[in-house]
Protein backbone atom coordinates (compact mmCIF):
# COMPACT_ATOMS: atom_id res chain seq x y z
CA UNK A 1 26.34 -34.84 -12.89
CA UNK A 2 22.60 -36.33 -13.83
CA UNK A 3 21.57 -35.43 -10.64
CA UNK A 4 23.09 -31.81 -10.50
CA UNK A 5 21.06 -31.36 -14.06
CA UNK A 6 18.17 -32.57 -12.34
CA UNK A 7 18.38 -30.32 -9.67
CA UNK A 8 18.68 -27.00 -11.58
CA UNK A 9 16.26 -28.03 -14.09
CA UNK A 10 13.64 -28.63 -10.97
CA UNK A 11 14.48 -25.46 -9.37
CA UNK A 12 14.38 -23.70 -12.81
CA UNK A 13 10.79 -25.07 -12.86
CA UNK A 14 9.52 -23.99 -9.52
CA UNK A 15 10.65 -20.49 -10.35
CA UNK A 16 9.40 -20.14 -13.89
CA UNK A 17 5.97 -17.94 -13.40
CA UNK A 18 4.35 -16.49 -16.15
CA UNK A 19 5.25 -12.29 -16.48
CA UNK A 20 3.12 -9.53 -17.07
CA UNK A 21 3.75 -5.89 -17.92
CA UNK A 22 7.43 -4.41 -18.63
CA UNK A 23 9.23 -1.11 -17.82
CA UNK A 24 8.84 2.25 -19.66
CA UNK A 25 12.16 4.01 -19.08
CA UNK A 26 11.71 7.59 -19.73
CA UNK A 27 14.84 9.13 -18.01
CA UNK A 28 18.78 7.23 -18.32
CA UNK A 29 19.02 7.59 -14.27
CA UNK A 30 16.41 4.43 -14.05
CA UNK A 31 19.13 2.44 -14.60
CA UNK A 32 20.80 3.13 -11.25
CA UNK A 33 17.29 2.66 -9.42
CA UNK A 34 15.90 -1.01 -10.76
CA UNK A 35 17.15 -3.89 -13.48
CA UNK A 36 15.70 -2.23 -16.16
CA UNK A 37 15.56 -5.34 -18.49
CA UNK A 38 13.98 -7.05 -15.55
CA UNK A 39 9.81 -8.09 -16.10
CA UNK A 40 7.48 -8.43 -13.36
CA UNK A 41 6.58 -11.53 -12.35
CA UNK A 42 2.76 -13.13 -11.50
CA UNK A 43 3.20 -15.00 -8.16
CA UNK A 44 0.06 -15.29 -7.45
CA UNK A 45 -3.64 -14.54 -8.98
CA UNK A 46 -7.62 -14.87 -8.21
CA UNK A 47 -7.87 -12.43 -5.66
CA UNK A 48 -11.46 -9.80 -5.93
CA UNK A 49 -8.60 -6.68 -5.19
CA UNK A 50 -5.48 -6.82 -3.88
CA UNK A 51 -4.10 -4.17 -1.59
CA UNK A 52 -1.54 -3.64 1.24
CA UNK A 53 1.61 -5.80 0.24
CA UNK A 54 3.95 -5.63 3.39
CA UNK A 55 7.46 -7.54 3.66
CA UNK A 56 7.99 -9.23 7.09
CA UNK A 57 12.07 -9.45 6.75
CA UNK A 58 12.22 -11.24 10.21
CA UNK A 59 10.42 -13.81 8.62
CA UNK A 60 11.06 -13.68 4.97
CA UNK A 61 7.31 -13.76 3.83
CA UNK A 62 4.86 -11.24 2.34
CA UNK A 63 1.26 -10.02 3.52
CA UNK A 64 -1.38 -8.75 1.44
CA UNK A 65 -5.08 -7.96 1.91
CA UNK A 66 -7.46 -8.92 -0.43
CA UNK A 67 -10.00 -6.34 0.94
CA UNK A 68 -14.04 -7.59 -0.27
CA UNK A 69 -12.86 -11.49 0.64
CA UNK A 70 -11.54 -9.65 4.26
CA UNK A 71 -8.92 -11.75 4.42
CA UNK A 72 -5.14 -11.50 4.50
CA UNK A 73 -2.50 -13.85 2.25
CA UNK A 74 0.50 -14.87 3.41
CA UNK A 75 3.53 -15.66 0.52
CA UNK A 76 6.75 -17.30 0.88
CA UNK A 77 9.22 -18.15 -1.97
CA UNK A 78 9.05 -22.44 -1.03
CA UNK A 79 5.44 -22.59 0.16
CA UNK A 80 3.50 -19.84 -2.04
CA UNK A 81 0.14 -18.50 -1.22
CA UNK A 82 -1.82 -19.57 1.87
CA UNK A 83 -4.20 -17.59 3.92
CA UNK A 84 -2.92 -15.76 6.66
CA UNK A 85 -5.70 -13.82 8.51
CA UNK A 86 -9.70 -14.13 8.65
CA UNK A 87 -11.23 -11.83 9.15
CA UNK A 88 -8.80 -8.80 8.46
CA UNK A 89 -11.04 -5.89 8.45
CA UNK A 90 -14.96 -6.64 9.45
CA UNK A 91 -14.85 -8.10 12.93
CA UNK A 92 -18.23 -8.16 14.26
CA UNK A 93 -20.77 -10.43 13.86
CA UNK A 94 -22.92 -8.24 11.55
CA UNK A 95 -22.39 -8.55 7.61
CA UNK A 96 -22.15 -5.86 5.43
CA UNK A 97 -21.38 -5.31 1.58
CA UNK A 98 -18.64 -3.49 0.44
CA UNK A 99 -14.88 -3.62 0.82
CA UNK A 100 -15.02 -4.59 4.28
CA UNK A 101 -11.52 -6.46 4.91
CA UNK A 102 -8.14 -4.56 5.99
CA UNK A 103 -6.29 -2.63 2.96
CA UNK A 104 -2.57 -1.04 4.06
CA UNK A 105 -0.98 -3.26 6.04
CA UNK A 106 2.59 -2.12 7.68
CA UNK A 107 4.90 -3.72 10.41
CA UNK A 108 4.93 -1.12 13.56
CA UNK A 109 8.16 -0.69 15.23
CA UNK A 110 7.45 -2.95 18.04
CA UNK A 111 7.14 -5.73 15.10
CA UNK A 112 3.49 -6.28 15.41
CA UNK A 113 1.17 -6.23 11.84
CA UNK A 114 -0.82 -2.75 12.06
CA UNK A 115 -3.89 -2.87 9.99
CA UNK A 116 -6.23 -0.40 8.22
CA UNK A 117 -9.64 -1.76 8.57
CA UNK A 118 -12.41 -0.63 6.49
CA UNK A 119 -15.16 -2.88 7.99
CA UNK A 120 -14.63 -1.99 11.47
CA UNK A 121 -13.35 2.00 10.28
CA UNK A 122 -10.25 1.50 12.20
CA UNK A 123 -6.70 1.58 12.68
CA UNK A 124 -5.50 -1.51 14.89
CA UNK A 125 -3.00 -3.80 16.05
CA UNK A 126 -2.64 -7.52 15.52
CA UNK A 127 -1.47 -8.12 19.02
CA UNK A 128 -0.59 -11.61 18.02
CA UNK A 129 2.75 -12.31 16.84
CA UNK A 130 3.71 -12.12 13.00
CA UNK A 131 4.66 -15.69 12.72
CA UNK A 132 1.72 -16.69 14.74
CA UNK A 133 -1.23 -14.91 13.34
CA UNK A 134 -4.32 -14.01 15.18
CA UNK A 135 -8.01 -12.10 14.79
CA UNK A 136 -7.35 -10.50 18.03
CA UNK A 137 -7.17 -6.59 17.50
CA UNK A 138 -6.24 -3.66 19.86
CA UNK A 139 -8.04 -0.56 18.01
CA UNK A 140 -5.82 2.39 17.74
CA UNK A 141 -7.86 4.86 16.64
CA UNK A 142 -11.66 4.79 15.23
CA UNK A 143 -13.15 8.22 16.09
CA UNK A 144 -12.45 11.99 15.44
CA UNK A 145 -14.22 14.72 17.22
CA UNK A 146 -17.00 12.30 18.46
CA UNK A 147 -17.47 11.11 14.98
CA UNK A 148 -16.43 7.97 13.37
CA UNK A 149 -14.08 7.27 10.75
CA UNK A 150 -14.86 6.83 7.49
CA UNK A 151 -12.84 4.06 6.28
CA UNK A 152 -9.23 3.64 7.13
CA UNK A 153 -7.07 3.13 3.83
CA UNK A 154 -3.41 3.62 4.19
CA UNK A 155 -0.94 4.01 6.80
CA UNK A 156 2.91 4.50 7.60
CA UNK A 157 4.80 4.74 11.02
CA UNK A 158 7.09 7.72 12.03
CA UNK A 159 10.26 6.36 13.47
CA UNK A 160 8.98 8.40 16.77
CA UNK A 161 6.15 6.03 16.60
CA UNK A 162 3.19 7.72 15.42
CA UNK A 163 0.97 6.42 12.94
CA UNK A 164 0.30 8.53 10.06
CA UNK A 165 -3.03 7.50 7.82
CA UNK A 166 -5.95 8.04 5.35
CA UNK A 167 -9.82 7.89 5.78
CA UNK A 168 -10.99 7.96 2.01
CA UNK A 169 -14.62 6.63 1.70
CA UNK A 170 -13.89 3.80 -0.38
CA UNK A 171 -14.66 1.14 2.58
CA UNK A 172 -18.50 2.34 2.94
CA UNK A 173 -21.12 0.41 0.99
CA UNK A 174 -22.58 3.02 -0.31
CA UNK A 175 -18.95 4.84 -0.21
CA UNK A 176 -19.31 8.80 0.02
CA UNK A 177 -22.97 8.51 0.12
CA UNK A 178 -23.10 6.01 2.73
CA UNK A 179 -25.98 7.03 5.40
CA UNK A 180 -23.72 5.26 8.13
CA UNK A 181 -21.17 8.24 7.27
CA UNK A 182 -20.51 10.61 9.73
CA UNK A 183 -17.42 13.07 8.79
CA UNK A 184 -18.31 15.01 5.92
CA UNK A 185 -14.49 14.89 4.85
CA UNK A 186 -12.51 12.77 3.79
CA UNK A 187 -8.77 12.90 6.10
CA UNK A 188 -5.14 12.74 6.85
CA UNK A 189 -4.64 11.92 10.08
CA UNK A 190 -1.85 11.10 13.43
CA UNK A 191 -2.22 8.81 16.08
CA UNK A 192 0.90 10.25 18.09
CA UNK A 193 2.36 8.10 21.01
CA UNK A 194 -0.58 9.42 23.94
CA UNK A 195 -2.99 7.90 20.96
CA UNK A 196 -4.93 11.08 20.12
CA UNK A 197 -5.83 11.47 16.80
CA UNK A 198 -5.39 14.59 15.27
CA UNK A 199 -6.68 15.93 11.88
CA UNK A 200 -3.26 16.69 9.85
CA UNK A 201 -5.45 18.16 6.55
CA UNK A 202 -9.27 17.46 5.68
CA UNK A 203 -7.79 19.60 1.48
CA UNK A 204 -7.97 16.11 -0.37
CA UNK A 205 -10.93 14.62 -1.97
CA UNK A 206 -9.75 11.27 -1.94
CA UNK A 207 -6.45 10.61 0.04
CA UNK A 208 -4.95 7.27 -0.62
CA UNK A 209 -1.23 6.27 -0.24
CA UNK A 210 1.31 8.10 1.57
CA UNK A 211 4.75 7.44 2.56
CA UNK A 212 7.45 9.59 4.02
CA UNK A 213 10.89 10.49 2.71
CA UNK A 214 14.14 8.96 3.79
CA UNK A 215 14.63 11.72 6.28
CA UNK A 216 11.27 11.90 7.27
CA UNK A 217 11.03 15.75 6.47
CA UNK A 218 8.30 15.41 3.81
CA UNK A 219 5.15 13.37 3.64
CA UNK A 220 3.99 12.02 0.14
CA UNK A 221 0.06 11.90 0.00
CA UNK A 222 -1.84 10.54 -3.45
CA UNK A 223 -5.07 11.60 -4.00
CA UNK A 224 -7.39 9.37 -5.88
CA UNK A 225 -10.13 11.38 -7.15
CA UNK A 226 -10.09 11.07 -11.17
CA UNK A 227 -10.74 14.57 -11.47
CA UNK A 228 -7.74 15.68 -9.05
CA UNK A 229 -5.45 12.80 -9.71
CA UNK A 230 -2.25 14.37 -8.20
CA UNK A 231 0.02 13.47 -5.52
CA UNK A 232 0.62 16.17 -2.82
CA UNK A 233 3.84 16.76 -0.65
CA UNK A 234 4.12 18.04 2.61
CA UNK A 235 6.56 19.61 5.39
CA UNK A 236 6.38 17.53 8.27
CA UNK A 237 6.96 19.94 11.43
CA UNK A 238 8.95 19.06 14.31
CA UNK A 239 5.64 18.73 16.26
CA UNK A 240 4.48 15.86 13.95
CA UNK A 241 1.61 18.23 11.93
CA UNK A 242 2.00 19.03 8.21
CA UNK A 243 2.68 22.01 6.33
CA UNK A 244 3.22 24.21 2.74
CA UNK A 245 1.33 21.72 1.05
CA UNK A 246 1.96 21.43 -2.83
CA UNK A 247 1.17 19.42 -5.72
CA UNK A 248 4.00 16.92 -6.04
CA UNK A 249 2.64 15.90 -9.75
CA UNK A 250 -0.65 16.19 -11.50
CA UNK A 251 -1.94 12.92 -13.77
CA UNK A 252 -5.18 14.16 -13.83
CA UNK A 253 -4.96 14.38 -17.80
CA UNK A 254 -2.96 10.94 -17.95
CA UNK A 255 -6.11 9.15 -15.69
CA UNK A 256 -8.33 10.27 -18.54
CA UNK A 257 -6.90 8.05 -20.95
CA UNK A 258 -5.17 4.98 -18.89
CA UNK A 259 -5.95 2.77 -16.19
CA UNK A 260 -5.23 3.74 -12.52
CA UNK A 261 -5.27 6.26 -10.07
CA UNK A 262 -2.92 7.63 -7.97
CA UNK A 263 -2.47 5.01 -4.88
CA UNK A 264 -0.20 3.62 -2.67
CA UNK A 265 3.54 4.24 -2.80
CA UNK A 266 6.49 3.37 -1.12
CA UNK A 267 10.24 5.65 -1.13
CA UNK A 268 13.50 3.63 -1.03
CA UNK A 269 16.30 4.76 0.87
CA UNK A 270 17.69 6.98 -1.52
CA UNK A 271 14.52 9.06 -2.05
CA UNK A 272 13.06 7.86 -5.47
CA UNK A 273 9.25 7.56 -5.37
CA UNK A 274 7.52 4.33 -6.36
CA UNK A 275 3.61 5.33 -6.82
CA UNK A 276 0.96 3.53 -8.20
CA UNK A 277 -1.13 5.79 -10.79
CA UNK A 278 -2.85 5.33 -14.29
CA UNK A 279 -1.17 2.84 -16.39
CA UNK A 280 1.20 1.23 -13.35
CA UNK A 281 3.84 2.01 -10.67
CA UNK A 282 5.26 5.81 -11.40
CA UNK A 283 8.82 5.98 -10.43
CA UNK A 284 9.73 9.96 -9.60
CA UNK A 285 13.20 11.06 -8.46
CA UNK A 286 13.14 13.18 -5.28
CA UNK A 287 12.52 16.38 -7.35
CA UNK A 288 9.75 14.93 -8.87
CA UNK A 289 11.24 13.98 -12.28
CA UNK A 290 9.75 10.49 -14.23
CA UNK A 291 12.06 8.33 -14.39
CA UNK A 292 10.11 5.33 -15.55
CA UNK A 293 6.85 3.62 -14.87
CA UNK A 294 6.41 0.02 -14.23
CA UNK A 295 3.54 -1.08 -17.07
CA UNK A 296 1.18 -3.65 -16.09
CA UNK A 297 -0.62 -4.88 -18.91
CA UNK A 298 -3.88 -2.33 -18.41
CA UNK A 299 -5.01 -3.62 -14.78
CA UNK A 300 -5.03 -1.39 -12.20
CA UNK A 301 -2.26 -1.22 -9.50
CA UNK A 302 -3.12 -0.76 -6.16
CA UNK A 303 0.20 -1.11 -4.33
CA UNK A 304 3.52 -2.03 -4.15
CA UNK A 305 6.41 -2.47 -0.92
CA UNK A 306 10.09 -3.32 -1.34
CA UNK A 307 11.18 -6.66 0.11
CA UNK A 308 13.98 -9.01 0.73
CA UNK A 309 16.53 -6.64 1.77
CA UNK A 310 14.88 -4.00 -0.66
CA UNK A 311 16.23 -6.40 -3.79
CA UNK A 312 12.54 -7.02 -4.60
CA UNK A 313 9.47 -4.90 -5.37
CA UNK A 314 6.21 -6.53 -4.77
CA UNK A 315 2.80 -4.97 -6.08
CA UNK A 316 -0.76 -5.82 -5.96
CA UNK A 317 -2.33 -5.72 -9.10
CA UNK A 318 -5.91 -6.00 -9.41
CA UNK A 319 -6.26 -9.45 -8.98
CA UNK A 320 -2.44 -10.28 -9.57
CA UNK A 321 0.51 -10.29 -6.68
CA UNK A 322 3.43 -9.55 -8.45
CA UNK A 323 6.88 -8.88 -8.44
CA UNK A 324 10.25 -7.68 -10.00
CA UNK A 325 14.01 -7.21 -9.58
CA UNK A 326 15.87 -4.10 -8.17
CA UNK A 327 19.18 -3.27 -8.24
């Protein structure tokens, strides 16, 4: 019995961390989204800015960029953090300033780690394995009309394999007044499976996140300008390019008075929206009702992805990697 005692009151111990933030719930149908008495926890801390959480479920470990330090951490539930990749996101031999490392991160449908690098202005491959990680890149697309990208941000794969993504500025050293910039606006893009890219909609002044819907009939697109903080929604044709773009919801006044812009975002398989924005992770039904937000203590959220079977939602936080409970 001693030793039973022991043993829950060590495992207790190794899966005590410290919380931060709580949930707001605004709207009673929360409850049948996420644990609403659930509170995030901090699982790991001391990054410059975290970004791009992805969940490897072949492997049961999360990867997320930590974009000036160009690197990429690796977490597990038994080991904890430990680098993953180096360099992520600036490959060459010539240093820079800036955000330089990779930011979204997703796992492409032939299960290899697809990267948005802002150092290199690129969307790539990891042609290495997941559990067997490698700095050896295939680049998937780095130009548009002769011109080079800006900086890669965000990205999400169609289940007909295309590669939907972002080109905000933010990567540049000098970001939209960079001399080494070349496009004079700022993208959403498609790799489709011949690996042309193709302009989707140059309308956004600073496109961040996106994600698609369960059915993959609309395409969610945030836009992290402070002065247009909204997130858009689009029709996605049969032919892969967007249409009857609207504003999905406007924070614009909310970004004046609390932390955050509108960021990345992830959609669960019933439709409900999980969006980072001012003050933490916005949690929308399909018709764009609040249901909640996530509150994180004042820091600014980056991102979030769903993990372990989609029981678990992980987010970057500033310098924080949390995480909390779903139902």
């Amino acid at each position: 019995m001693r030793i039973i005692i022991a043993m829950v009151l060590l495992l207790a111990l190794r899966t005590a961390y410290p919380t931060m933030g709580y949930i707001e719930k605004l709207d009673a149908e929360l409850d049948q989204v996420l644990n609403t008495r659930s509170i995030p926890q901090v699982i790991g801390d001391g990054y410059i800015w975290a970004e791009g959480p992805v969940w490897v479920e072949e492997h049961s470990f999360l990867l997320f960029s930590d974009v000036p330090a160009n690197r990429i951490y690796k977490w597990t539930e038994t080991d904890g953090i430990s680098v993953y990749l180096e360099p992520s996101g600036l490959t060459g031999e010539v240093e820079r300033g800036g955000e330089i490392g990779s930011n979204g991160l997703d796992i492409g449908l032939d299960g290899k780690l697809l990267l948005s690098q802002h150092g290199d202005r690129a969307i790539s491959r990891m042609e290495a394995a997941p559990a067997s990680p490698a700095a050896v890149f295939s680049v998937l697309s780095s130009h548009f009309d002769g011109k080079k990208l800006n900086s890669p941000n965000d990205l999400v794969q169609h289940s007909n394999g295309d590669i939907y993504f972002t080109d905000p500025p933010y990567g540049l050293e000098e970001g939209v007044n960079d001399p080494a910039r070349e496009l004079d606006f700022q993208g959403v893009y498609r790799i489709d499976s011949s690996g042309e890219t193709t302009l989707l909609t140059g309308e956004l002044s600073r496109p961040n996140g996106l994600a698609f819907s369960p059915d993959e009939k609309v395409l969610y697109v945030a836009n992290s300008d402070p002065d247009r903080a909204i997130w858009m929604a689009y029709d996605v044709r049969d032919d892969g390019t967007i249409a009857n773009g609207r504003v999905f919801y406007d924070v614009t006044a909310v970004a004046a008075q609390e932390r955050g812009l509108p960021d990345g975002m992830k959609v669960d398989d019933s439709g409900y929206l999980y969006a980072t924005g001012p003050g933490g992770i916005w949690i929308f039904a399909p018709d764009a009702r609040v249901l909640g937000r996530i509150k994180n203590d004042g820091e600014f959220t980056s991102n979030c992805a769903f993990g372990n079977n989609g029981t678990m939602l992980y987010m970057t936080v500033d310098s924080y990697l949390l995480r909390l409970s779903l139902n």
